[in-house]
Protein backbone atom coordinates (compact mmCIF):
# COMPACT_ATOMS: atom_id res chain seq x y z
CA UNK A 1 3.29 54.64 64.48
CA UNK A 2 4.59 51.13 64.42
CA UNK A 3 3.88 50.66 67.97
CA UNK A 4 0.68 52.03 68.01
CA UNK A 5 -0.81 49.72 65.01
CA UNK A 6 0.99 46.55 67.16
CA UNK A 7 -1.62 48.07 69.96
CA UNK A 8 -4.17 47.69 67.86
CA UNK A 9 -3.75 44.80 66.27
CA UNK A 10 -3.82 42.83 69.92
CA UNK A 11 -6.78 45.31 71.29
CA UNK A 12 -8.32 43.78 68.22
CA UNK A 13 -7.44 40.42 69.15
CA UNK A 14 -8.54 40.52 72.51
CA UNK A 15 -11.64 42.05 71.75
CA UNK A 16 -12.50 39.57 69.10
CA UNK A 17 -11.80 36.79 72.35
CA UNK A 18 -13.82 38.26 74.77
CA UNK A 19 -16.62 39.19 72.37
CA UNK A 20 -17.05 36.71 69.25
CA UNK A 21 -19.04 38.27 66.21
CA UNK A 22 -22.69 37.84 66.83
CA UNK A 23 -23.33 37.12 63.27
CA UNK A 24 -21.79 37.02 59.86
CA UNK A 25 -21.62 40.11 58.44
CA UNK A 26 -19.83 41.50 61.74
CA UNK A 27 -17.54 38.53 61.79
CA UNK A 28 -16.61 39.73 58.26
CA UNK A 29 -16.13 43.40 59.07
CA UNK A 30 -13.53 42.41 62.14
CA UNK A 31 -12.03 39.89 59.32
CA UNK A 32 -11.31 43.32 57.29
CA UNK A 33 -10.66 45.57 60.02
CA UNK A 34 -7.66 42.84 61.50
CA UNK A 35 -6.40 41.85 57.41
CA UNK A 36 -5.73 45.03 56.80
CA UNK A 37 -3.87 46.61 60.32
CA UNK A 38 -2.02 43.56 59.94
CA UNK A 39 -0.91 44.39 55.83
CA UNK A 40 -0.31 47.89 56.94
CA UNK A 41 1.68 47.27 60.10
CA UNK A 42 3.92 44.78 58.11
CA UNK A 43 4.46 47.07 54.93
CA UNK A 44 5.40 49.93 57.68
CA UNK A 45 8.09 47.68 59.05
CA UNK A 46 9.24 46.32 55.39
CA UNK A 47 9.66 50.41 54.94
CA UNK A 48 11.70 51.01 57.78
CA UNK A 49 14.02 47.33 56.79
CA UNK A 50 14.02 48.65 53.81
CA UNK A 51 15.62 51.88 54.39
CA UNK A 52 17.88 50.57 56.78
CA UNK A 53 19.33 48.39 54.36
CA UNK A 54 19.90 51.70 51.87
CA UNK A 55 21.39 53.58 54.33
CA UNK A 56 23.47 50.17 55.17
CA UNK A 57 22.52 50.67 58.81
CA UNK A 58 20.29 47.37 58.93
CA UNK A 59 22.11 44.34 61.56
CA UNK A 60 21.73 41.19 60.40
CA UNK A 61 22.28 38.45 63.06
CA UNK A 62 22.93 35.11 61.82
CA UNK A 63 22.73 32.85 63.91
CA UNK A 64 21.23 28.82 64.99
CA UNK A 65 17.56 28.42 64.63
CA UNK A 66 14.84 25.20 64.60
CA UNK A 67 12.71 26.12 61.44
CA UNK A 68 9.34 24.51 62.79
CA UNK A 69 9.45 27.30 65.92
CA UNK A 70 9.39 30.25 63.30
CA UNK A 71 7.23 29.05 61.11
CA UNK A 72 4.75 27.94 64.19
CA UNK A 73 5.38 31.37 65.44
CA UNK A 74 4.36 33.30 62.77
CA UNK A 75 1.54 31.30 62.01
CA UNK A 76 0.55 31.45 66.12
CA UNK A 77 1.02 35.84 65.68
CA UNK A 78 -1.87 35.26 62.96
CA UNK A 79 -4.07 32.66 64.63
CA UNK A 80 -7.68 35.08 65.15
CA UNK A 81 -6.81 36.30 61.63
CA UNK A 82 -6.34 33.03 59.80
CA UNK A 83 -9.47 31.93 62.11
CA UNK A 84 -11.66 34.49 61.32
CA UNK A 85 -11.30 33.72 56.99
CA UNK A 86 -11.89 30.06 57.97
CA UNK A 87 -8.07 29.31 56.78
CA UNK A 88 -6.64 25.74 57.63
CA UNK A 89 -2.97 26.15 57.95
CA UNK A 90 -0.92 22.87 57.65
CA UNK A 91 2.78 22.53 58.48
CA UNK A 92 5.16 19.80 56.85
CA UNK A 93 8.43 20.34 58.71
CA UNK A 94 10.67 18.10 60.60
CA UNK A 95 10.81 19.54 64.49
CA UNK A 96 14.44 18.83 64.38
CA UNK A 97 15.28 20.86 60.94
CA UNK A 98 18.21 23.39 62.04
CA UNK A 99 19.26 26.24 59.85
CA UNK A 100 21.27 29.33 60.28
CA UNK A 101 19.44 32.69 59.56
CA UNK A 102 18.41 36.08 61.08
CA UNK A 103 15.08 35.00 63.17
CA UNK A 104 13.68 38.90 62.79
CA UNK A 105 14.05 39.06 58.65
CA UNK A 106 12.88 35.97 58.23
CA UNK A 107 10.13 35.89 60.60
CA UNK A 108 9.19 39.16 59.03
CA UNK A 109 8.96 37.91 55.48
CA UNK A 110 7.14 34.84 56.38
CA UNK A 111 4.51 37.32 57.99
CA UNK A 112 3.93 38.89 55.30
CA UNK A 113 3.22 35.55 53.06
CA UNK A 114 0.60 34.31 55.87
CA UNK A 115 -1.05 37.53 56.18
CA UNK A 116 -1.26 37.92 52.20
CA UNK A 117 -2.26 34.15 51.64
CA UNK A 118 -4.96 34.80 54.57
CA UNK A 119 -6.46 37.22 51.95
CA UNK A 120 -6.21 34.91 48.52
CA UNK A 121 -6.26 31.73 50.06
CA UNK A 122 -10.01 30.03 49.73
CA UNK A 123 -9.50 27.58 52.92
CA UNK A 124 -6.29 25.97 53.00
CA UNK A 125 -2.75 26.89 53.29
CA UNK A 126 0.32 24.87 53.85
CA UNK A 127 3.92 25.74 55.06
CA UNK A 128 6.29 23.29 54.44
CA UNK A 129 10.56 23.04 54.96
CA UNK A 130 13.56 20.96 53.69
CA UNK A 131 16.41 20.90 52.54
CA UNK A 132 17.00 20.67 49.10
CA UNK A 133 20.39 20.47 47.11
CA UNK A 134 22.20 22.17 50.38
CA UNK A 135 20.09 24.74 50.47
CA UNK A 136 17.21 25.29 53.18
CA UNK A 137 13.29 25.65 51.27
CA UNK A 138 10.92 27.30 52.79
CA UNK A 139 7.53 26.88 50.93
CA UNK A 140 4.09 28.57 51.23
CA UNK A 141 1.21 26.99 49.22
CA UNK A 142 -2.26 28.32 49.02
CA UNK A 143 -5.57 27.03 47.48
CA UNK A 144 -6.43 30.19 45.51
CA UNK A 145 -6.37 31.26 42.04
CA UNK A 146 -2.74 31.20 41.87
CA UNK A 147 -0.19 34.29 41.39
CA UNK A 148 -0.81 36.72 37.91
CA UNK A 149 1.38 35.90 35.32
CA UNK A 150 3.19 39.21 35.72
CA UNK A 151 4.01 38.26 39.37
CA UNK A 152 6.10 35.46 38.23
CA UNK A 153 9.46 34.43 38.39
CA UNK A 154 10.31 36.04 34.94
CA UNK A 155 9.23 39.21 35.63
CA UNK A 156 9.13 39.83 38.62
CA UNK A 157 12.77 41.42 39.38
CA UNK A 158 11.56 44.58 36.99
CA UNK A 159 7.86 44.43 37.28
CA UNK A 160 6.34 47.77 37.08
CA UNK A 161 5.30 49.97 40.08
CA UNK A 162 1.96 51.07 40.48
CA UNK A 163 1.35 53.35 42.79
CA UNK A 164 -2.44 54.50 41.41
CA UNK A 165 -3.14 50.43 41.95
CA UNK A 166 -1.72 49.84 45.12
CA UNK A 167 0.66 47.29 43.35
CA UNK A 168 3.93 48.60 44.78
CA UNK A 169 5.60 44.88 44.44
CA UNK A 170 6.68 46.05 48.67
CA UNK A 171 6.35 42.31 49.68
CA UNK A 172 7.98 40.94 47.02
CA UNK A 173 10.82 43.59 47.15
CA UNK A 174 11.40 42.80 50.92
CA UNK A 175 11.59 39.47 50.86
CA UNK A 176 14.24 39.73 48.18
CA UNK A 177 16.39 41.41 49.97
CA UNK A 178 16.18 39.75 52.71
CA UNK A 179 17.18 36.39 51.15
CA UNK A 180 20.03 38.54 49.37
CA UNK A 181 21.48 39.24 52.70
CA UNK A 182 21.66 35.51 53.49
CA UNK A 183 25.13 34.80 52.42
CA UNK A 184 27.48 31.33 52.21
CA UNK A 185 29.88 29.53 50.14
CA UNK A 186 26.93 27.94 48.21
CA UNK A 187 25.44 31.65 47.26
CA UNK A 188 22.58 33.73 48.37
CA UNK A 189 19.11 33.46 49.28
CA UNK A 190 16.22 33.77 46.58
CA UNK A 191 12.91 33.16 45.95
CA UNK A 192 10.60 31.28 42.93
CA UNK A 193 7.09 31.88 42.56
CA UNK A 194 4.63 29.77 40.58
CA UNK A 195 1.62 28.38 40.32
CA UNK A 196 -0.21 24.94 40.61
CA UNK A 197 1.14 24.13 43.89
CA UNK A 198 -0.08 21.45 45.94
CA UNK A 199 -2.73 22.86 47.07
CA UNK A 200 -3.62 23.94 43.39
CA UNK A 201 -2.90 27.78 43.93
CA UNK A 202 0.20 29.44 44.52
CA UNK A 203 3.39 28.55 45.91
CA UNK A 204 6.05 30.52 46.87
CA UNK A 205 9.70 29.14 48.29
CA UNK A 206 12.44 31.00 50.20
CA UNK A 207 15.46 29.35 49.53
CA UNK A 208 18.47 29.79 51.99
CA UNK A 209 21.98 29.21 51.87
């Protein structure tokens, strides 16, 4: 299944390249049709993480990695998406930032933020990284109506799951553990979430030992 929805998400692509929307209402309905293979595809894989790391069968590879390349990765995996909402996506990272992480887990979280902010976001997002108090911060900042006061940091550890809704909290869960599984001296990874970020929406940041 996973392989088959990465198949369609680049027949999509390529479809989209070599035969633009001829007006708006069919630019919107590849908009949809791409938003939400992408969501599904990356919930499917947060799944199978997810499991893994029950079963305590997931690898985690730690290892030496320049923080602009993932984020300009992830960002590149979602250009005709982020294109077709009309999404400016700004990065504020030094080239030369080094940190030590698993590439695949984090890649896969950050993913998930651009595809989710591609959907909230009006036109803007940025990505930003530093390093604050030892401590690598990765931060995603959108210009939408910011995150629901049950999604924030106070709650959201035990917010509720809603499966009638749709609001499983799978994002949010994933990208928890992942940052849990980043391990040093200094403590674990872990995330805030608020709102009025610099963009005046939400902003998210992944903090790693």
């Amino acid at each position: 299944m996973k392989n088959s929805l990465g198949m369609l998400l680049n027949t999509l692509s390529a479809m989209m390249a070599s035969s633009p929307p001829k007006d708006a209402e069919q630019e919107r309905f590849f908009s949809i049709l791409e938003y939400e293979a992408a969501r599904i595809n990356g919930e499917l894989v947060q799944l199978l993480s997810l499991y893994r790391m029950d079963e305590n069968t997931m690898s985690v590879v730690i290892d030496e990695h320049h923080v602009f390349d993932i984020i300009d990765e992830q960002i590149a995996r979602n250009d005709t998406l982020l294109k077709s909402r009309n999404i400016d996506v700004q990065v504020d990272c030094d080239s030369d930032l080094i940190w030590y992480f698993d590439n695949e887990l984090i890649g896969g979280v950050l993913n998930n933020l651009i595809v989710n902010c591609a959907r909230y976001s009006r036109e803007q997002l940025l990505v930003s990284a530093t390093e604050e108090n030892g401590f690598l911060c990765i931060a995603v900042a959108d210009d939408g109506q910011g995150y629901p006061d049950n999604m924030l940091m106070g709650s959201l550890p035990h917010s509720p799951v809603s499966f009638s809704s749709g609001n499983t909290r799978l994002g949010l869960l994933f990208t928890r553990k992942v940052l849990e599984l980043h391990k040093s001296k200094k403590g674990q990874g872990y995330m805030t979430i608020a709102n009025n970020g610099p963009l005046g929406g939400g902003l998210l940041k992944l903090y790693l030992p």
